[in-house]
Protein backbone atom coordinates (compact mmCIF):
# COMPACT_ATOMS: atom_id res chain seq x y z
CA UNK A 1 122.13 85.26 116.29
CA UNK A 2 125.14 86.27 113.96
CA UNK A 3 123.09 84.80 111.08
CA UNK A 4 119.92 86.23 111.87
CA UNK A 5 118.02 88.20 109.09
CA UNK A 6 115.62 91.36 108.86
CA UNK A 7 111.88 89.82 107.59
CA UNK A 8 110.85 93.34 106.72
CA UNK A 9 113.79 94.54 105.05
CA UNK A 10 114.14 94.69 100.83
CA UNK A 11 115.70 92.82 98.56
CA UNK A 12 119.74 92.51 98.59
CA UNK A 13 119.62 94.50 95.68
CA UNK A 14 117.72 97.75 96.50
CA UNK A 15 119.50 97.65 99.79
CA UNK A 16 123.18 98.04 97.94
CA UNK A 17 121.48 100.73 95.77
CA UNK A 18 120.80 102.78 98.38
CA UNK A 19 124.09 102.25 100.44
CA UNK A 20 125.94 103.31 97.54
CA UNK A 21 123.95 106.43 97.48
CA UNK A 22 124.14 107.11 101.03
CA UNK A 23 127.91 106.45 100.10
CA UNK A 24 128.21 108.98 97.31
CA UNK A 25 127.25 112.10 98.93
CA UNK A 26 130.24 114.08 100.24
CA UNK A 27 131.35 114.05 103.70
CA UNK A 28 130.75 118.00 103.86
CA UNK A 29 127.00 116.69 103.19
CA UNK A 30 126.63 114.50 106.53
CA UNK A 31 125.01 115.48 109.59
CA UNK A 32 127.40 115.25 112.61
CA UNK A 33 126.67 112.80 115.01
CA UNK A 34 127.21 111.43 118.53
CA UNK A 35 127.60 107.68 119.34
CA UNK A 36 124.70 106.66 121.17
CA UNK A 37 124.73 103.07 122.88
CA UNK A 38 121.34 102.99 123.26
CA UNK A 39 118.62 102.45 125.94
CA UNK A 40 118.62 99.28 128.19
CA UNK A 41 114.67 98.70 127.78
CA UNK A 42 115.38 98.42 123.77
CA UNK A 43 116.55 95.46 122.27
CA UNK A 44 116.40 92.82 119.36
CA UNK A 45 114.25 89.80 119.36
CA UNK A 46 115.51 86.79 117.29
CA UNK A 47 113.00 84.55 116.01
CA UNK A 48 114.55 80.85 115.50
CA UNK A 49 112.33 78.17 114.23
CA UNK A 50 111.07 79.87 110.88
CA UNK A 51 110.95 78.16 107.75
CA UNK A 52 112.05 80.17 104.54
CA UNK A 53 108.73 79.69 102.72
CA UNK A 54 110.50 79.12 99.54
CA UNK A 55 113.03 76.52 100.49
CA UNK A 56 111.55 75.43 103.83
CA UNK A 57 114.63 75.73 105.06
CA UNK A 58 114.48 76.68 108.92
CA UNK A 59 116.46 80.04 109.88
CA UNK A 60 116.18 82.97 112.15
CA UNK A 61 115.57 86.41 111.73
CA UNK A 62 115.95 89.50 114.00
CA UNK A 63 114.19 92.82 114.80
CA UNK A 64 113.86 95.44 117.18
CA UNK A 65 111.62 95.78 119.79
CA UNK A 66 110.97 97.76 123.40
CA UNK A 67 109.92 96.93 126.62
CA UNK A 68 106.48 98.62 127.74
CA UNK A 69 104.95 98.97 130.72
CA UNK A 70 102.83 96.65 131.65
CA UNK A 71 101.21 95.12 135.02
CA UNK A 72 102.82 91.85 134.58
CA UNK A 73 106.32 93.48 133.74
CA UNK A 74 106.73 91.51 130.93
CA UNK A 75 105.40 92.82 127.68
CA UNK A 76 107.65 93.96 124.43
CA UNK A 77 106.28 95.69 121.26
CA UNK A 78 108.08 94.64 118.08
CA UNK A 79 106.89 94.99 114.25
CA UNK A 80 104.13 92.49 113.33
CA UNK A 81 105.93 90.80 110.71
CA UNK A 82 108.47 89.71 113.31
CA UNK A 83 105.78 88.20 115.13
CA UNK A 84 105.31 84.15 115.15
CA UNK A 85 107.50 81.58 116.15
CA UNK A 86 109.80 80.73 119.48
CA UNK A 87 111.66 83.56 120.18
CA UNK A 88 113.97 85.70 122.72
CA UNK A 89 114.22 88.83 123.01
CA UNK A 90 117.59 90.59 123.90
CA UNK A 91 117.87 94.01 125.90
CA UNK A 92 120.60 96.12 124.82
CA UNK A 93 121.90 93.81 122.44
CA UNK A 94 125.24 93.23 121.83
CA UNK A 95 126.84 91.20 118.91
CA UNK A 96 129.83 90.56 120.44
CA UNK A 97 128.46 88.79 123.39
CA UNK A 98 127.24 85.58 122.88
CA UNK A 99 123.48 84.76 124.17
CA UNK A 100 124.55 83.93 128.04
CA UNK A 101 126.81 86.42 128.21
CA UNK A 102 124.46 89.61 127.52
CA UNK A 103 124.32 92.44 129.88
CA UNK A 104 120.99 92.36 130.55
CA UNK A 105 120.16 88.69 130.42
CA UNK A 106 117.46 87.02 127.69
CA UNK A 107 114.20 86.43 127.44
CA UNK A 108 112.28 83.49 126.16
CA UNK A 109 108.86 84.12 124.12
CA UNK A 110 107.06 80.87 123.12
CA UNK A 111 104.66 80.93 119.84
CA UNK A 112 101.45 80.92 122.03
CA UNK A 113 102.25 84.23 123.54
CA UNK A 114 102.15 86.46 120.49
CA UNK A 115 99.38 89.33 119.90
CA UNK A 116 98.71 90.96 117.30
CA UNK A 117 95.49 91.62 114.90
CA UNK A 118 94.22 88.95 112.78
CA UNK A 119 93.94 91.47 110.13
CA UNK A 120 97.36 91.95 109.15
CA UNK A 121 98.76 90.29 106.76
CA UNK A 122 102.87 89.68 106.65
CA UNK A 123 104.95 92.02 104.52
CA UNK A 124 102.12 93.22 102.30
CA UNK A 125 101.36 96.53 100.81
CA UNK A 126 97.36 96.44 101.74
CA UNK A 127 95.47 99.31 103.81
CA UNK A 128 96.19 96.27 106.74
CA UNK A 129 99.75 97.52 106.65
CA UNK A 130 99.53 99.99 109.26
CA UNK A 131 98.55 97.18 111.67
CA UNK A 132 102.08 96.26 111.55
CA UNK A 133 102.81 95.75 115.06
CA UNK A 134 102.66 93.16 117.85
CA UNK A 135 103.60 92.38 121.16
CA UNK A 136 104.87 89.11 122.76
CA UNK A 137 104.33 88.21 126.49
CA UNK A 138 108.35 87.16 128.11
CA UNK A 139 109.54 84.77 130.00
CA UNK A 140 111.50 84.78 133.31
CA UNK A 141 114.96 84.94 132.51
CA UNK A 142 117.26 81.88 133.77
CA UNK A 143 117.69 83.93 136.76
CA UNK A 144 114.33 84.14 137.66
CA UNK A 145 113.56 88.47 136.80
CA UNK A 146 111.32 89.60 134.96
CA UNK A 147 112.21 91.83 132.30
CA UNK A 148 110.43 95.27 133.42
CA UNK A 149 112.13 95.10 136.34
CA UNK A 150 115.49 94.82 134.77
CA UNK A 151 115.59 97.15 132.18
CA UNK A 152 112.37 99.69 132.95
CA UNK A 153 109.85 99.67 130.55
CA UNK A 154 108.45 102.44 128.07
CA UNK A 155 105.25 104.01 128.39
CA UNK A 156 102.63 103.16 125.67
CA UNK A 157 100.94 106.36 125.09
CA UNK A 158 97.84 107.32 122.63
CA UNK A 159 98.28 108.96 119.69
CA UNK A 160 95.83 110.98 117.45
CA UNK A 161 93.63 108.88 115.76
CA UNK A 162 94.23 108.26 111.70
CA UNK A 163 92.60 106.09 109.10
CA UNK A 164 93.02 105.81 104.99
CA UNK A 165 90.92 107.69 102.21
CA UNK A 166 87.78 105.23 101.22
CA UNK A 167 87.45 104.36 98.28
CA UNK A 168 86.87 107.20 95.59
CA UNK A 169 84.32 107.59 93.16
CA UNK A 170 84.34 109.91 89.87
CA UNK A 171 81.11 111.92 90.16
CA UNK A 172 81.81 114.24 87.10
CA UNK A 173 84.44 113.59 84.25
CA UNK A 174 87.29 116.17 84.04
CA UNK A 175 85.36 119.66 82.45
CA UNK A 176 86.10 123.84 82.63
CA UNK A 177 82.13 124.23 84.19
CA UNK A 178 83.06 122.59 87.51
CA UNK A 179 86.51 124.73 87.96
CA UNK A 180 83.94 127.42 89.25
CA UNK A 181 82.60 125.36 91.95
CA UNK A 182 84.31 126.78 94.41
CA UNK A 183 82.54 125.92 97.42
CA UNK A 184 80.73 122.95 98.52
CA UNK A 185 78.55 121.35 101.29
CA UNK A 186 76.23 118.14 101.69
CA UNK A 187 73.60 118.49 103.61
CA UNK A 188 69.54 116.62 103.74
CA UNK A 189 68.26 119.68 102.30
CA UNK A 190 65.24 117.46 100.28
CA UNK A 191 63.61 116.50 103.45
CA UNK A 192 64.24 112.92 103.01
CA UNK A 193 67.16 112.00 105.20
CA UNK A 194 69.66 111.57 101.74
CA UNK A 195 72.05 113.67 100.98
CA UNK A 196 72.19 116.35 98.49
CA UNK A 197 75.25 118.20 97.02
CA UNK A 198 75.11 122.22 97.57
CA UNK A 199 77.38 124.44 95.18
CA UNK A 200 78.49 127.79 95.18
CA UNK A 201 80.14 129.09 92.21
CA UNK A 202 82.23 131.38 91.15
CA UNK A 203 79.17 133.70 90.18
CA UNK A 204 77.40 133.31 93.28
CA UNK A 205 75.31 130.95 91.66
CA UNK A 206 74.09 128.53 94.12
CA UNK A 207 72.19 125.01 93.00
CA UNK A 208 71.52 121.92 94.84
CA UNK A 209 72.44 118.56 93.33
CA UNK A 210 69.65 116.60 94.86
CA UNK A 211 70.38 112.86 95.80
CA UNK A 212 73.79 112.63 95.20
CA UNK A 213 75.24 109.28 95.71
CA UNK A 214 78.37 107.45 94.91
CA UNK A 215 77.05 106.76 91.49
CA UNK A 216 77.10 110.42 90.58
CA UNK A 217 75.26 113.71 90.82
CA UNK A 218 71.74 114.14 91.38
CA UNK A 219 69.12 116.17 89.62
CA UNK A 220 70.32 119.85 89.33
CA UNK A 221 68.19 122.18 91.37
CA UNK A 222 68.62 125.96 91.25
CA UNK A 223 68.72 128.17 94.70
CA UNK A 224 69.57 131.76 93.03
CA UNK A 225 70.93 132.51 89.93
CA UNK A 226 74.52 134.60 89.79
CA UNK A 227 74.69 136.92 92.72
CA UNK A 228 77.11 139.29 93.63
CA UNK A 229 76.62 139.71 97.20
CA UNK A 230 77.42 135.74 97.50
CA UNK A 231 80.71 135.83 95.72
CA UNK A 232 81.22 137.83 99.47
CA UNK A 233 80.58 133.68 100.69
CA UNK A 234 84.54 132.50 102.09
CA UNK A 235 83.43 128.96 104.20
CA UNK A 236 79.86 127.01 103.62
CA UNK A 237 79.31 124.48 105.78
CA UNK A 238 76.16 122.61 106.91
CA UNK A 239 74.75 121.04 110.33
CA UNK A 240 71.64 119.97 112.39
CA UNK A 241 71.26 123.01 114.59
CA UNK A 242 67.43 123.54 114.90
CA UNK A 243 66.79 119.93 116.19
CA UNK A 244 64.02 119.04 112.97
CA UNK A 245 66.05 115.80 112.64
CA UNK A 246 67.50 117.32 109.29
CA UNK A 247 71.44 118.51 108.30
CA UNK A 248 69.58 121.00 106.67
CA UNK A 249 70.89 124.06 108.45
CA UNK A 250 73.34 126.11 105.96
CA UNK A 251 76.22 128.27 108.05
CA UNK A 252 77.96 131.58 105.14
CA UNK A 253 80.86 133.41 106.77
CA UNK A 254 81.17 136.10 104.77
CA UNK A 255 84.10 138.53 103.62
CA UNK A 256 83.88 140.70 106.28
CA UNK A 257 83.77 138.66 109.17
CA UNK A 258 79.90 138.27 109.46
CA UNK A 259 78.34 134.86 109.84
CA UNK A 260 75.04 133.68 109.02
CA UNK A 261 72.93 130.95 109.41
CA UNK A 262 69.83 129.73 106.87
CA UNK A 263 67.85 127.92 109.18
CA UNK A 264 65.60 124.85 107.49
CA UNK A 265 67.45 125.14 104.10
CA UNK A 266 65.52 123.57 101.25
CA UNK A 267 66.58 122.15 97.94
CA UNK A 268 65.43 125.25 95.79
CA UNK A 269 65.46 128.03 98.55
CA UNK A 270 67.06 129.37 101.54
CA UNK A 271 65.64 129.03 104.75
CA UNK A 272 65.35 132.02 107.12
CA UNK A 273 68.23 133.86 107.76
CA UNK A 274 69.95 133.89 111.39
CA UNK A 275 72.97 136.11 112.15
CA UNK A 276 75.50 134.63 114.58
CA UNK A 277 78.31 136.89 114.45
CA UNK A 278 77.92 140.24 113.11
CA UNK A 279 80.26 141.66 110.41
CA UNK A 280 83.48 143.27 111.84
């Protein structure tokens, strides 16, 4: 266990540099702090049959991991590149206590009881690198307990959902024009279920780029030309409101508070104005 290494830490190196950083700032600098010794249902899993994949030398390495509740009171969540291999886990670790003689007892996980998605790949800077996680079914420990009932257990609550930015696509190179589009909307405004790009600009101009695509704009079509009454346009958005089976319907709030919808919107006109909310 002494010997046991972090798989997800860096390099020696770049772990030094930054200890003698953390080491340079001045004492006034520091945060005080209270010695915590930590909750029972946390603990370190070491991981013993490994082989370096460079020398294929066997070793062990060691990470952190929690106790959640579960029906069969024995589930821990750990990182996912700790996952893989026999293993025990250790509540409330501590390293001067050798393996039999921890407070809480230990917990054998055998390779066949690790989960964790087949997407994720180990140690890896890929989109799959927020799948870093996994959990590992325990063992009894030698006296027979299971671990939830030991220690407790955490509870594994949702979070809000979150995802990565697809992959982007240049529609327009770099230019001073499109610095004046300063709103925009997609909507099915050409009647054939694609989408079409809908700009307001800084003149009140507004045009439809018909069939716009990942490949770039589409044909330029003109709604109205410069129009002061819709620089008064703050938020443009679009939706399928009148049930025609087309996002086609085109919401303005305006300056003062009113907002308006354009029912049946087309790619070189408005459609017939709606008020929803009446100016203030």
């Amino acid at each position: 266990m002494a010997s046991a290494t972090d798989p997800g830490r860096p390099a020696s190196g770049a772990a030094a540099e930054g200890s003698a950083a953390a080491r340079s700032m001045g004492a006034l600098d520091m945060p005080t702090a209270e010695h915590f010794l930590g909750a029972k249902s946390v603990g370190t899993v070491f991981v013993y049959d490994t082989k370096d994949p460079t020398t294929g030398q066997a070793h062990a390495y060691s990470c952190s991991a929690s106790v959640v509740d579960s029906p069969g009171h024995n589930l821990i969540l750990t990182a996912g590149h700790c996952s893989g291999g026999k293993a025990v886990f250790v509540p409330w670790y501590r390293s001067e206590a050798t393996l039999d003689k921890q407070t809480y007892g230990f917990y054998k996980i055998d390779n066949k009881d690790w989960y964790f998605d087949r997407q994720y790949e180990h140690n890896t800077m890929k989109a799959t690198s927020d799948l870093d996680y996994a959990f590992a079914k325990v063992s009894l420990s030698p006296s027979g307990k299971k671990v939830q009932d030991v220690v407790g257990a955490n509870t594994l609550a949702r979070t809000p959902r979150f995802g990565t930015l697809g992959q982007e696509h240049r529609l327009k190179e770099p230019n001073d024009t499109w610095k004046d589009a300063t709103l925009l909307t997609a909507g099915q405004f050409s009647g054939n279920q694609k989408w079409d790009l809908m700009v307001r600009w800084s003149t009140g101009e507004l045009d439809n780029y018909v069939g716009t695509t990942t490949g770039g704009l589409g044909g330029q079509q003109q709604i109205h030309g410069p129009n002061k009454t819709w620089t008064h346009s703050v938020i443009m958005t679009t939706g399928q409101y009148t049930g025609d089976g087309l996002t086609n319907d085109l919401v303005i709030r305006w300056t003062d508070g009113e907002t308006t919808m354009y029912q049946n919107t087309r790619t070189n006109n408005l459609g017939s104005e709606r008020t929803l909310v009446p100016a203030a």
